[in-house]
Protein backbone atom coordinates (compact mmCIF):
# COMPACT_ATOMS: atom_id res chain seq x y z
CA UNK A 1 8.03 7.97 -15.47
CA UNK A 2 7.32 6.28 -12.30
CA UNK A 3 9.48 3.22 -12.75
CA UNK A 4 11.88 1.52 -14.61
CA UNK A 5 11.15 -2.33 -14.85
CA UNK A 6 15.17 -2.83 -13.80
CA UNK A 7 13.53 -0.46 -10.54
CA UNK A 8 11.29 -2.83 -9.73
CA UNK A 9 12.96 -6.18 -9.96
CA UNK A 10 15.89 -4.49 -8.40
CA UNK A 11 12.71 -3.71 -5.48
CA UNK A 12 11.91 -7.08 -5.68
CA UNK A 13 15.18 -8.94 -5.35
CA UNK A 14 14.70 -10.61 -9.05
CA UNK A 15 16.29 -10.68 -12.63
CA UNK A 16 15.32 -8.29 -15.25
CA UNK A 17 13.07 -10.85 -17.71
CA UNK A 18 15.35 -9.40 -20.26
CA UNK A 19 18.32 -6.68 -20.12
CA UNK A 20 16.91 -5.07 -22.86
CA UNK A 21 13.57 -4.63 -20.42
CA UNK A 22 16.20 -3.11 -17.97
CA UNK A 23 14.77 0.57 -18.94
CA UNK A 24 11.64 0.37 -19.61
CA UNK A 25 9.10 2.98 -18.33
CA UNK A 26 6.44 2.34 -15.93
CA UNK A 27 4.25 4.86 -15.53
CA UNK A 28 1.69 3.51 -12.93
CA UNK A 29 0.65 0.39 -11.09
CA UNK A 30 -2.59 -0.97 -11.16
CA UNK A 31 -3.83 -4.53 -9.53
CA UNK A 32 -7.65 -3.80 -11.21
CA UNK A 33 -7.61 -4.67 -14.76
CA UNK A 34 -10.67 -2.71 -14.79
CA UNK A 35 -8.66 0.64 -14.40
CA UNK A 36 -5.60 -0.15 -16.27
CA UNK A 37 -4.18 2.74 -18.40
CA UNK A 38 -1.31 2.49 -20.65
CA UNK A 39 2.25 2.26 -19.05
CA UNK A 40 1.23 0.56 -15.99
CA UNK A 41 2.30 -3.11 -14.08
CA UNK A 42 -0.34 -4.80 -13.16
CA UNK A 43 0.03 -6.82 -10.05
CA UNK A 44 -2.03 -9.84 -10.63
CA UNK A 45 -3.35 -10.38 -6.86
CA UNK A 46 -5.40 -13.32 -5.51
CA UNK A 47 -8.28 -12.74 -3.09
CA UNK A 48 -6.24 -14.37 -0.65
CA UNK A 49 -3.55 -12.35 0.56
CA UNK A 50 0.20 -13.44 1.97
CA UNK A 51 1.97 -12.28 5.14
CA UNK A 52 -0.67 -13.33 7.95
CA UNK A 53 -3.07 -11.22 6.77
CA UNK A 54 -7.25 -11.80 6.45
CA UNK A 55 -9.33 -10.79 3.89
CA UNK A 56 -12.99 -10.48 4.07
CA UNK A 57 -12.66 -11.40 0.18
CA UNK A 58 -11.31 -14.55 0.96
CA UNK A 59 -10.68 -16.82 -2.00
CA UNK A 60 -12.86 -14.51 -4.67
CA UNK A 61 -10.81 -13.96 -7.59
CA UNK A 62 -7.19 -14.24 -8.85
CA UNK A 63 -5.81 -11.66 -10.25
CA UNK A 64 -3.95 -13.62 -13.13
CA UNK A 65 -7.37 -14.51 -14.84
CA UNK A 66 -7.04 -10.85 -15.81
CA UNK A 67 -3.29 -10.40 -17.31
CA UNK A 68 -4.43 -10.60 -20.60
CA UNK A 69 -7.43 -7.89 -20.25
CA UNK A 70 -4.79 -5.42 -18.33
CA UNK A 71 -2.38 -6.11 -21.31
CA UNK A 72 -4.81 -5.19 -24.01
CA UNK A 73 -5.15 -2.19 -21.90
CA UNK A 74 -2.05 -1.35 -22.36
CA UNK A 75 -0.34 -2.71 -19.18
CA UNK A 76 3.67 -2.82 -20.19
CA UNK A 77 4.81 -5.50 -17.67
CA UNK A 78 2.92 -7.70 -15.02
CA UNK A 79 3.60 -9.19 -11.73
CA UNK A 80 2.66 -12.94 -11.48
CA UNK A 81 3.55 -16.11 -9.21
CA UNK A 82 4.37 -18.28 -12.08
CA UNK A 83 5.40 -17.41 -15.77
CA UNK A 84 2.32 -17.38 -17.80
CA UNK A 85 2.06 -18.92 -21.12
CA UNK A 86 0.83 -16.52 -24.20
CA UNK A 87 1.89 -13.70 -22.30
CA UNK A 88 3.36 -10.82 -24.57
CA UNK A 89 4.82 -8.62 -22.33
CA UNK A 90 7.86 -9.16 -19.44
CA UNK A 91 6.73 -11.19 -16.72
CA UNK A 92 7.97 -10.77 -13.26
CA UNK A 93 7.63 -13.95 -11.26
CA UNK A 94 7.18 -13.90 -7.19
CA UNK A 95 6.62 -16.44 -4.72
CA UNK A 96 3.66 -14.55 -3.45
CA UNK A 97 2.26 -11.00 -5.59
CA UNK A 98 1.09 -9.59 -2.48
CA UNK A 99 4.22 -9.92 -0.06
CA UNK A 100 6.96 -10.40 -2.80
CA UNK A 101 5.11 -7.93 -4.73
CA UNK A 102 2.97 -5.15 -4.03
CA UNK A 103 4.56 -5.11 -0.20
CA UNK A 104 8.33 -4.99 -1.58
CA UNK A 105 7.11 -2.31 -4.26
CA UNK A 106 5.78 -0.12 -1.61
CA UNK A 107 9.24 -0.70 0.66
CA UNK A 108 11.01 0.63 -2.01
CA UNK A 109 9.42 3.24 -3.13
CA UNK A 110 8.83 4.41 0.63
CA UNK A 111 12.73 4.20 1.16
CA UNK A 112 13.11 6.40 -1.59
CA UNK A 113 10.53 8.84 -0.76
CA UNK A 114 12.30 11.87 1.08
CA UNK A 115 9.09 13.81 1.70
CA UNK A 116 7.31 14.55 5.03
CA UNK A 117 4.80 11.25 5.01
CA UNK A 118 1.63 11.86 7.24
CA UNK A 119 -0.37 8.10 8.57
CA UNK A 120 -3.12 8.84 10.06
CA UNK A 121 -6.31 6.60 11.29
CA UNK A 122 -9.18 6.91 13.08
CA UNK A 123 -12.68 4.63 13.40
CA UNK A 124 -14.09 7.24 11.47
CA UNK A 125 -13.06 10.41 9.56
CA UNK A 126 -10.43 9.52 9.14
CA UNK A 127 -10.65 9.74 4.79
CA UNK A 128 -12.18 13.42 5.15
CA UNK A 129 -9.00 14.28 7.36
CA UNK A 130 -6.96 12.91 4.59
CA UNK A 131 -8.57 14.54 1.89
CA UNK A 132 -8.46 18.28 4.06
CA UNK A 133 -4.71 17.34 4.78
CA UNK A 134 -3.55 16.35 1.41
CA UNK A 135 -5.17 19.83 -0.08
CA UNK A 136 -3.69 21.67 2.28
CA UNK A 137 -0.71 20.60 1.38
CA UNK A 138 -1.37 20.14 -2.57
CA UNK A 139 -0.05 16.40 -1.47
CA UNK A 140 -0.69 12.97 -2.96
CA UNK A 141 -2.65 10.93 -0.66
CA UNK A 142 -4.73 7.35 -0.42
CA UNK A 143 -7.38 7.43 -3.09
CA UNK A 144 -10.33 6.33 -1.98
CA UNK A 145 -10.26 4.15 1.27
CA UNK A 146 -7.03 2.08 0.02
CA UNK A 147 -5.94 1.81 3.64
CA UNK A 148 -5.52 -1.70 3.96
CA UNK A 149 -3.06 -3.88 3.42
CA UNK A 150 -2.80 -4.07 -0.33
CA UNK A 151 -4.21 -0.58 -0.23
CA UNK A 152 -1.66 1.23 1.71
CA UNK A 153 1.43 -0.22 -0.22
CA UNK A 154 -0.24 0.39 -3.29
CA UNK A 155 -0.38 4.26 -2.50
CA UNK A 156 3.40 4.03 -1.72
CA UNK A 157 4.26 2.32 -4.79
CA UNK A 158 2.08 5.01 -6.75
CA UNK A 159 3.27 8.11 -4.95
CA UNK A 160 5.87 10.38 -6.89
CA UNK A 161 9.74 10.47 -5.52
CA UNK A 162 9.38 14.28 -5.86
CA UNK A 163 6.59 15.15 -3.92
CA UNK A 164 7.11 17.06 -0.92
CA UNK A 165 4.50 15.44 1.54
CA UNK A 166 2.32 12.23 1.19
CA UNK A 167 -0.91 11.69 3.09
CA UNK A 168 -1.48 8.02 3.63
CA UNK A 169 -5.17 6.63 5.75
CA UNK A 170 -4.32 3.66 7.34
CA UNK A 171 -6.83 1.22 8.93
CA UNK A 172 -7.46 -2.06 10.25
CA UNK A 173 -9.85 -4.91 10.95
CA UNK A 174 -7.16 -7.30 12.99
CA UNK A 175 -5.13 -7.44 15.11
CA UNK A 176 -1.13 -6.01 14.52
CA UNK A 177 -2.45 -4.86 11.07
CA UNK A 178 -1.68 -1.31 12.25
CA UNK A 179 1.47 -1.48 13.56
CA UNK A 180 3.02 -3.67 9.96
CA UNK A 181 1.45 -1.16 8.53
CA UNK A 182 3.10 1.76 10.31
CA UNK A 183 6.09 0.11 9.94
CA UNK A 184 5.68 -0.15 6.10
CA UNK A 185 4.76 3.63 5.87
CA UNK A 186 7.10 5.31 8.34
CA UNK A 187 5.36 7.70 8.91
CA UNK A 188 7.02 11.56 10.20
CA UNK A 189 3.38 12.17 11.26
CA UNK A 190 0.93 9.77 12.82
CA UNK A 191 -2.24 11.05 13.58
CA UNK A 192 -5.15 9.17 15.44
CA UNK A 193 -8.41 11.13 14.40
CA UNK A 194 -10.79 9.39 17.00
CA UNK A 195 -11.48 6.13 19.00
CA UNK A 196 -14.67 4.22 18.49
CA UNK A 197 -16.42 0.96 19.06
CA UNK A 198 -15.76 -0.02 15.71
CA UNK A 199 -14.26 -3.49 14.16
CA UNK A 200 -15.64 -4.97 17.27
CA UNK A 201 -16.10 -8.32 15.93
CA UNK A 202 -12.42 -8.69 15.01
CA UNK A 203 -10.78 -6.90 17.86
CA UNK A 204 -13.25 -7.64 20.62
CA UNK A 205 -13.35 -4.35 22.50
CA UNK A 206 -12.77 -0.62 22.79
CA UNK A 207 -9.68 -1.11 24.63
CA UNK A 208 -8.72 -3.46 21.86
CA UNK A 209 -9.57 -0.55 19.08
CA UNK A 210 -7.46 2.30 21.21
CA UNK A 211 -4.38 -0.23 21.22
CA UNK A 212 -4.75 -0.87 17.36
CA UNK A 213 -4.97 2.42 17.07
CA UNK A 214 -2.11 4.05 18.78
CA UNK A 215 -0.06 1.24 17.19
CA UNK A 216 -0.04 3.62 14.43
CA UNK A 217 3.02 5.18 16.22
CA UNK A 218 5.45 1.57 15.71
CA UNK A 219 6.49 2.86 12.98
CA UNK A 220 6.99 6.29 13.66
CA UNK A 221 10.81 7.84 12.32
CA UNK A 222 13.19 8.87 14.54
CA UNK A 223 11.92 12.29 16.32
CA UNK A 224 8.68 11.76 15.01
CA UNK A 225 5.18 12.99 16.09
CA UNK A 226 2.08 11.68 16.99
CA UNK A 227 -0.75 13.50 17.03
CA UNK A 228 -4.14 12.25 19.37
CA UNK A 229 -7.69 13.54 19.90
CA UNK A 230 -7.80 14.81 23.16
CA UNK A 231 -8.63 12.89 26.36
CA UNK A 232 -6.60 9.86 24.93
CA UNK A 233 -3.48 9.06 25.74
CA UNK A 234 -1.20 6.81 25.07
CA UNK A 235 0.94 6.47 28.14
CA UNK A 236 -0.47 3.13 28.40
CA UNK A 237 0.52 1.69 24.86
């Protein structure tokens, strides 16, 4: 079990649907209805996010056209922005799925989380890092490229209170995604893999990219380390 649904709206500051809900198991989260397996929530996002944040996506889909698919597929509870009607399992309603949702979800489940977490980015290698850190560790990690941000807080709100370590890629495409997202993921370990003239049309230059990218260290714990390629420093930043 990866959640109780009382864990969750207790994560996300609202009632139970039901007390009799209070204990029931989650065993995953999913926002694709494509990939739903039985026991998950299923965050029903919209293609455009909350917070500040830009998406590429923009406006192209809404993740509530798809509650019913990711309940036939066994979802046990969804996350939605208003209460749905024909809906057969609990419903937990949010102002916003993506701030109020997904982003509290992966608060939570990073504040209870008392492994070593590694954040590392880079403008590239930075998912072949991950993968060579996370099995050198035998650690969960980002699957995929979910580095962004519903990505990253959907690895947190996946990743297993027990584990020892957690690898999480983090990356960006505007400006102060990095550093809310450093300062979602706390990380023990930030690691910058590399500097390049990447993103370009969103940050506007290299010296933009190396600032993004040593923001990685805002949200660096207490005593924490950050780890840089060499010949860049971040005296500077």
């Amino acid at each position: 079990m990866l959640w109780t649904l009382g864990e969750i709206c207790g994560a996300l500051g609202v009632a139970v649907p039901s007390e009799s809900d209070a204990g029931l198991a989650v065993t995953g989260v999913s926002i694709d209805s494509r990939t739903v397996v039985a026991g998950d929530v299923f965050v029903a996002l919209k293609g455009t996010p909350g917070g500040g944040f830009v998406s590429s996506f923009g406006s192209a889909g809404d993740g509530h056209d798809y509650v019913k698919m990711a309940i036939e597929k066994g979802t046990v509870a969804v996350i939605v922005d208003h209460e749905m009607a024909g809906v057969t399992v609990p419903q937990i309603v949010v102002p916003c799925t993506h701030m109020e949702g997904l982003w509290k979800l992966g608060e939570a489940a990073r504040t209870r989380f008392e492994g070593l977490v590694i954040g590392l980015t880079g403008s590239a290698g930075k998912s072949g890092t991950k993968e060579l850190l996370a099995a050198l560790l035998d650690a969960p990690a980002s699957v995929g490229s979910y580095n962004n941000f519903w990505g990253v807080p959907l690895t947190l709100a996946r990743l297993d209170p027990l584990a020892k370590f957690a690898v999480l890629e983090m990356g960006m495409n505007q400006v102060g995604e990095m550093a809310r997202l450093s300062a979602l993921v706390r990380p023990h370990v930030a690691v910058v893999v590399n500097v390049l003239p990447v993103h370009l049309e969103h940050i506007g230059s290299l010296e933009g990219i190396r600032q993004e990218k040593l923001s990685i260290a805002a949200g660096l714990v207490e005593e924490g380390l950050l780890v840089l390629p060499e010949g860049l420093s971040a005296q500077e930043s």
